[in-house]
Protein backbone atom coordinates (compact mmCIF):
# COMPACT_ATOMS: atom_id res chain seq x y z
CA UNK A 1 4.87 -6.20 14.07
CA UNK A 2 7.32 -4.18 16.31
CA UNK A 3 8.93 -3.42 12.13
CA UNK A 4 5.45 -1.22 11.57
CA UNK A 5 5.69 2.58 11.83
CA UNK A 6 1.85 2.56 13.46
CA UNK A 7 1.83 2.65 16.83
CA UNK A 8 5.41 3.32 17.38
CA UNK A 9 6.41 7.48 17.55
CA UNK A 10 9.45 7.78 15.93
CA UNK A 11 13.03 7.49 17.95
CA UNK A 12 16.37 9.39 17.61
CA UNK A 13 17.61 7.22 15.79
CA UNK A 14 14.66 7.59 13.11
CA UNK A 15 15.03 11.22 13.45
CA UNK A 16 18.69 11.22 12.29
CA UNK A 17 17.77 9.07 9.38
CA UNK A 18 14.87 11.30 8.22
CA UNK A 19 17.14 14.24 9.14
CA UNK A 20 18.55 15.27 5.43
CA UNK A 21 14.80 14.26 4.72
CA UNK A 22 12.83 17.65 6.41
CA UNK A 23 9.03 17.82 5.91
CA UNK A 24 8.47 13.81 4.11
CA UNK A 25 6.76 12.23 6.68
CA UNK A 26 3.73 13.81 7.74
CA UNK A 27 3.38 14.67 11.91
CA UNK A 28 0.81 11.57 12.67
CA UNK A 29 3.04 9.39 10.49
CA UNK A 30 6.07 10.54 12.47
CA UNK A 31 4.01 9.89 15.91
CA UNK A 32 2.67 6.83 15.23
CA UNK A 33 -0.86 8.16 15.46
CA UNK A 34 -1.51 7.43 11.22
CA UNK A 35 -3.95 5.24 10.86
CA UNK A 36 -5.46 4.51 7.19
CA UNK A 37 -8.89 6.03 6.16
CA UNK A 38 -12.11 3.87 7.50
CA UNK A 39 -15.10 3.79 5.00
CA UNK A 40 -18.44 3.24 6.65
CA UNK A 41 -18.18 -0.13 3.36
CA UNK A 42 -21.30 1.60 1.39
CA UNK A 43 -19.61 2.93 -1.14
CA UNK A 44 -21.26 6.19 -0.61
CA UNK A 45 -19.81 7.38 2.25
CA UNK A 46 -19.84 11.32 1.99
CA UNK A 47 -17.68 12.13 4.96
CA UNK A 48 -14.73 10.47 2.64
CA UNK A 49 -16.16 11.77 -0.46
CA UNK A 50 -15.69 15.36 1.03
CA UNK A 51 -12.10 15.29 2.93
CA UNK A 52 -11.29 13.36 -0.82
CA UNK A 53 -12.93 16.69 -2.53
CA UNK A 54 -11.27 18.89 -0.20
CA UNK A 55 -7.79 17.69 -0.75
CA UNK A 56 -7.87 17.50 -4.66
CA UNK A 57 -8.98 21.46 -4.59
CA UNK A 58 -6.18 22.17 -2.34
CA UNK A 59 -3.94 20.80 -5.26
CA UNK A 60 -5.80 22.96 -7.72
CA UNK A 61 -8.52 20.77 -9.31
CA UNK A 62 -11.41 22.26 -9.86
CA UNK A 63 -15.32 20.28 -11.19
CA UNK A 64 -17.18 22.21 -13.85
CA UNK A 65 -20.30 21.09 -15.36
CA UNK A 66 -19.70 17.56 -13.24
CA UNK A 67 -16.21 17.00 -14.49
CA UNK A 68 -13.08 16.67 -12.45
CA UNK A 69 -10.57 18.99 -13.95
CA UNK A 70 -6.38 19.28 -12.99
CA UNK A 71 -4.65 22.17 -12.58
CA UNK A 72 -3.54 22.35 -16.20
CA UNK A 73 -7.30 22.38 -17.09
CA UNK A 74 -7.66 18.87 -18.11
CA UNK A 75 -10.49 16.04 -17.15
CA UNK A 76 -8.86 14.01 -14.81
CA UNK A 77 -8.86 9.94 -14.91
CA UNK A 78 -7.30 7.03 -15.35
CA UNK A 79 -8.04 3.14 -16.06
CA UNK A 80 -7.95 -0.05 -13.74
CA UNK A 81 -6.60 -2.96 -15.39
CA UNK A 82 -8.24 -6.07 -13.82
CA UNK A 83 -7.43 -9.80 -14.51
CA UNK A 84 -10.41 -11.03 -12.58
CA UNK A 85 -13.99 -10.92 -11.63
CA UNK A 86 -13.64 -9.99 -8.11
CA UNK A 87 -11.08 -7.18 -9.30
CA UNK A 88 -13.33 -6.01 -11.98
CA UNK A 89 -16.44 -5.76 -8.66
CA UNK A 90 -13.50 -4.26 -7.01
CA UNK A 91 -12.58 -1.97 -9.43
CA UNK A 92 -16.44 -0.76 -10.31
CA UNK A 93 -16.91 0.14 -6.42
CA UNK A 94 -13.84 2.65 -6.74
CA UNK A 95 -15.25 3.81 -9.98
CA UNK A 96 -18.68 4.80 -8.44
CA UNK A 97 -17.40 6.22 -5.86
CA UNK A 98 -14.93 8.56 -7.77
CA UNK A 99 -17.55 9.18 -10.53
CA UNK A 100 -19.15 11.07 -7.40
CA UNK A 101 -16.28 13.90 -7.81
CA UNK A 102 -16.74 14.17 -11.61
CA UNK A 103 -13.02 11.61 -12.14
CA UNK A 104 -13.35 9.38 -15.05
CA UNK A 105 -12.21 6.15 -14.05
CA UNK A 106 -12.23 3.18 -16.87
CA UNK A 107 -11.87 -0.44 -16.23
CA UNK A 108 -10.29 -2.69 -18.94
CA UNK A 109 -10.39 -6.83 -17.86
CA UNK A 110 -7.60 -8.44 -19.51
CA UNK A 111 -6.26 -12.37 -19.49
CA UNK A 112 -3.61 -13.05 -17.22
CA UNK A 113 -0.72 -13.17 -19.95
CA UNK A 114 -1.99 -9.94 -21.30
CA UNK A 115 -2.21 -8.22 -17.40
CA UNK A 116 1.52 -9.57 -16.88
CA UNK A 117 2.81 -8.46 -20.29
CA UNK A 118 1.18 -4.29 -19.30
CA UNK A 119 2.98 -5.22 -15.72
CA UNK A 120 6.22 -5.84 -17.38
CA UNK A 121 6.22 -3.22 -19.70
CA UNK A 122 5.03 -0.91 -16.75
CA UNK A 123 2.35 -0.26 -19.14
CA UNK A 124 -0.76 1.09 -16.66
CA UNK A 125 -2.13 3.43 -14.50
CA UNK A 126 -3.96 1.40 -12.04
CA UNK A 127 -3.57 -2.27 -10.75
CA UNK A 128 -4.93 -4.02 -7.91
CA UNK A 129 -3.22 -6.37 -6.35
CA UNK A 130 -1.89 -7.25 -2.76
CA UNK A 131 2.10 -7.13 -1.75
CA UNK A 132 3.04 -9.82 0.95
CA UNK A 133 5.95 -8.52 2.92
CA UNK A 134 8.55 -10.72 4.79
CA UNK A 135 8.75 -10.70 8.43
CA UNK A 136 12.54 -9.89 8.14
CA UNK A 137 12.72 -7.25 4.89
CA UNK A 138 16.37 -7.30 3.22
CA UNK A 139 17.84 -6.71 0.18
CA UNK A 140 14.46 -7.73 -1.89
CA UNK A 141 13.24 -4.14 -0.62
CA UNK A 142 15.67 -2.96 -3.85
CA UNK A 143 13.76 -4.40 -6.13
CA UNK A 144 10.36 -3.20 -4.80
CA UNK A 145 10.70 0.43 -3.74
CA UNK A 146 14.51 1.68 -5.22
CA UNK A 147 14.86 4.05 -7.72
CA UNK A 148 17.17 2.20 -9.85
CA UNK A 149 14.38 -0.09 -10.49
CA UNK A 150 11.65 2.50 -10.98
CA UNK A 151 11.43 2.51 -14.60
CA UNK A 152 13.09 -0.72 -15.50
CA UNK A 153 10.38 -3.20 -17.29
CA UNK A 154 10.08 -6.33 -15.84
CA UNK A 155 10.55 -5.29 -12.25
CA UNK A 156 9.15 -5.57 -9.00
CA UNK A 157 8.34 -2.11 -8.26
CA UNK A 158 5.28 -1.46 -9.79
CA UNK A 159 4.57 2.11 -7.90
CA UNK A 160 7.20 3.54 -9.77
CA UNK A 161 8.86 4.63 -6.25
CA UNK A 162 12.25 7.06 -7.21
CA UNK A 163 12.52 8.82 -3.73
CA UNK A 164 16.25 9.51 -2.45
CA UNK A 165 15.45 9.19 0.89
CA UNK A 166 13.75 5.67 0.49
CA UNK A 167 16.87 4.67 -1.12
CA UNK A 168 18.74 5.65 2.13
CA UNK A 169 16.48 3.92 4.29
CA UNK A 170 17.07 0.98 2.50
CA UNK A 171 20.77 1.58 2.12
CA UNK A 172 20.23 2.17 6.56
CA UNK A 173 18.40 -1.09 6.48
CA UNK A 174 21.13 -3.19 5.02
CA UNK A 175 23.79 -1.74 6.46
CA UNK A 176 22.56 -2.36 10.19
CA UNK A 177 24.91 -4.62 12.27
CA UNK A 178 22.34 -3.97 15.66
CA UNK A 179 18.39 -4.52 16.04
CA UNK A 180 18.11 -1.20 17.11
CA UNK A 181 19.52 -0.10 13.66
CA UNK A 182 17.24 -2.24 11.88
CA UNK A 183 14.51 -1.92 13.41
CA UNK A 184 14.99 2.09 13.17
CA UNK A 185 15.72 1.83 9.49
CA UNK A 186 12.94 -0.28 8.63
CA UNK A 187 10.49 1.74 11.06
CA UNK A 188 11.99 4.58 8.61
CA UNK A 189 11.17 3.15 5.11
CA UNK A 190 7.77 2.03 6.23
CA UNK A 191 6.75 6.03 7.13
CA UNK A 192 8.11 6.96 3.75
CA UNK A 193 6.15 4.61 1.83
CA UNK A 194 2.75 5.32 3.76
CA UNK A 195 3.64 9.25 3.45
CA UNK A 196 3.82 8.47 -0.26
CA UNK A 197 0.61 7.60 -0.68
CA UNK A 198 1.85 4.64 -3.38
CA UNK A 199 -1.21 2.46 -2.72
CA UNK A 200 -4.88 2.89 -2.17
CA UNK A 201 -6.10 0.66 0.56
CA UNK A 202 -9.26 -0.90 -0.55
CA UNK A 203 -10.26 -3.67 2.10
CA UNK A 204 -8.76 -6.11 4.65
CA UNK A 205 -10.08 -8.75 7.06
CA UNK A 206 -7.94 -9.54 10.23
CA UNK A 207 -10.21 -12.56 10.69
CA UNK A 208 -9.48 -16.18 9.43
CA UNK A 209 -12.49 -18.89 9.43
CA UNK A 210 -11.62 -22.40 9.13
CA UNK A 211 -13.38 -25.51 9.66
CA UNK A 212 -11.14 -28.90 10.85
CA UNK A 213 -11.88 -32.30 12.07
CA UNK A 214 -11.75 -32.17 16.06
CA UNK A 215 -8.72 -34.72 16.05
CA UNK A 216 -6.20 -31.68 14.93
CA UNK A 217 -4.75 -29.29 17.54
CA UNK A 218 -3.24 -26.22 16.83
CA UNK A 219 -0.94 -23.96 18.14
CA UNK A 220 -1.65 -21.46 20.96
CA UNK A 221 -0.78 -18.53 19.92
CA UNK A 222 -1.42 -17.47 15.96
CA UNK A 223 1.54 -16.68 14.10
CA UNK A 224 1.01 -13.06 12.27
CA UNK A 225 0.84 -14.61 8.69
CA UNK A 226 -2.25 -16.40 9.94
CA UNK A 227 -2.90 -19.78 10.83
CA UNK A 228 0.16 -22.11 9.55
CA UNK A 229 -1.28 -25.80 8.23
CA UNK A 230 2.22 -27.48 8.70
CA UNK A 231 2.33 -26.48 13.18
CA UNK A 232 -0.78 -28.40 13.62
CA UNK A 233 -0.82 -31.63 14.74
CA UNK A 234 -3.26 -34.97 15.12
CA UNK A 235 -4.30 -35.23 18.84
CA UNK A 236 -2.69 -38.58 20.69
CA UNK A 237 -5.43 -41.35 21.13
């Protein structure tokens, strides 16, 4: 999407917006360059592991006697709420994998109304999920990443995100009257929220399999959400 921050180096116009901002995106983020982490999909992989191990002791953790510890001296952890038996697999592949640098990661499986209720209350650590995003963000990006609703139960932004400056990008976003504008702001908010490190990519497939009688057609060209059931069409006798 020309919206996406990745592959696109930042313009004036994202400059001036960032400008009151100094030091929040991170150079590759600002370049276009970022590009998520890449797992070799074993679970194991120890060139990960080790950049992983290498940031957390440049923020003061330290493992003794196999036990991830903060700053304040402290076991670090958390738990994974899962509603689901592909989250819970999910969730246990994450939990190996950290259990590697001495974190204590717990997984609790809950029913749906019992998930929902923790969601609304804000009342987690963890969650895995997936966030759709419209092809044309507006006002709904309020509800999702503004600090007004960071700590209000029942809302949409589940990260918790209270950042100033994504509030003006959003603010940016709105107020645009030109493509340019929008495009800029939205470029904007989406380098914020990747430098923010909100969300833990865990896996994604840019493939879609189907199988269809040989009487449908289809479009040419695949619109991004995928293919679209109601653009295809029965073939003329």
């Amino acid at each position: 999407s020309e919206l996406s921050a990745l592959g696109h180096p930042a313009g004036e116009k994202e400059k001036a917006l960032l400008a009151p901002y100094p030091g929040r995106v991170p150079a590759d983020v600002m370049d276009g360059t970022y590009r998520p982490p890449v797992t070799d999909g074993s679970g194991q992989d120890r060139k990960v592991l080790k950049t992983a191990f290498e940031l957390l002791k440049s923020a003061g953790y330290t493992v003794q006697d196999g036990v991830m510890l903060d700053p304040e001296g402290k076991p670090f952890g958390f738990e994974i709420l899962t509603a689901s038996q592909d989250e819970e697999r999910l969730a246990a592949i994450y939990q190996r994998a950290l259990a590697k640098l001495g974190i204590g990661v717990s997984i609790r499986s809950l029913e749906g109304d019992q998930i929902q209720s923790r969601k609304q209350r804000l009342d987690f650590d963890v969650l895995i999920g997936s966030s759709a995003s419209s092809l044309s963000p507006g006002i709904e990006q309020r509800a999702r990443w503004g600090s007004s609703t960071a700590k209000k139960e029942g809302s949409f932004n589940l990260a918790g995100v209270a950042d100033p400056a994504v509030d003006a990008a959003i603010e940016a976003m709105l107020r645009a009257r030109s493509k340019e504008d929008y495009v800029a702001a939205v470029r904007v908010l989406d380098r914020l929220l990747i430098s923010g490190n909100y969300m833990v990519p865990t896996q994604h497939n840019n493939q879609q399999w189907l199988a269809y009688w040989n009487y449908l057609e289809h479009p040419q060209k695949t619109p991004i959400y995928g293919y679209q059931l109601p653009t295809w069409w029965r073939k003329p006798k």
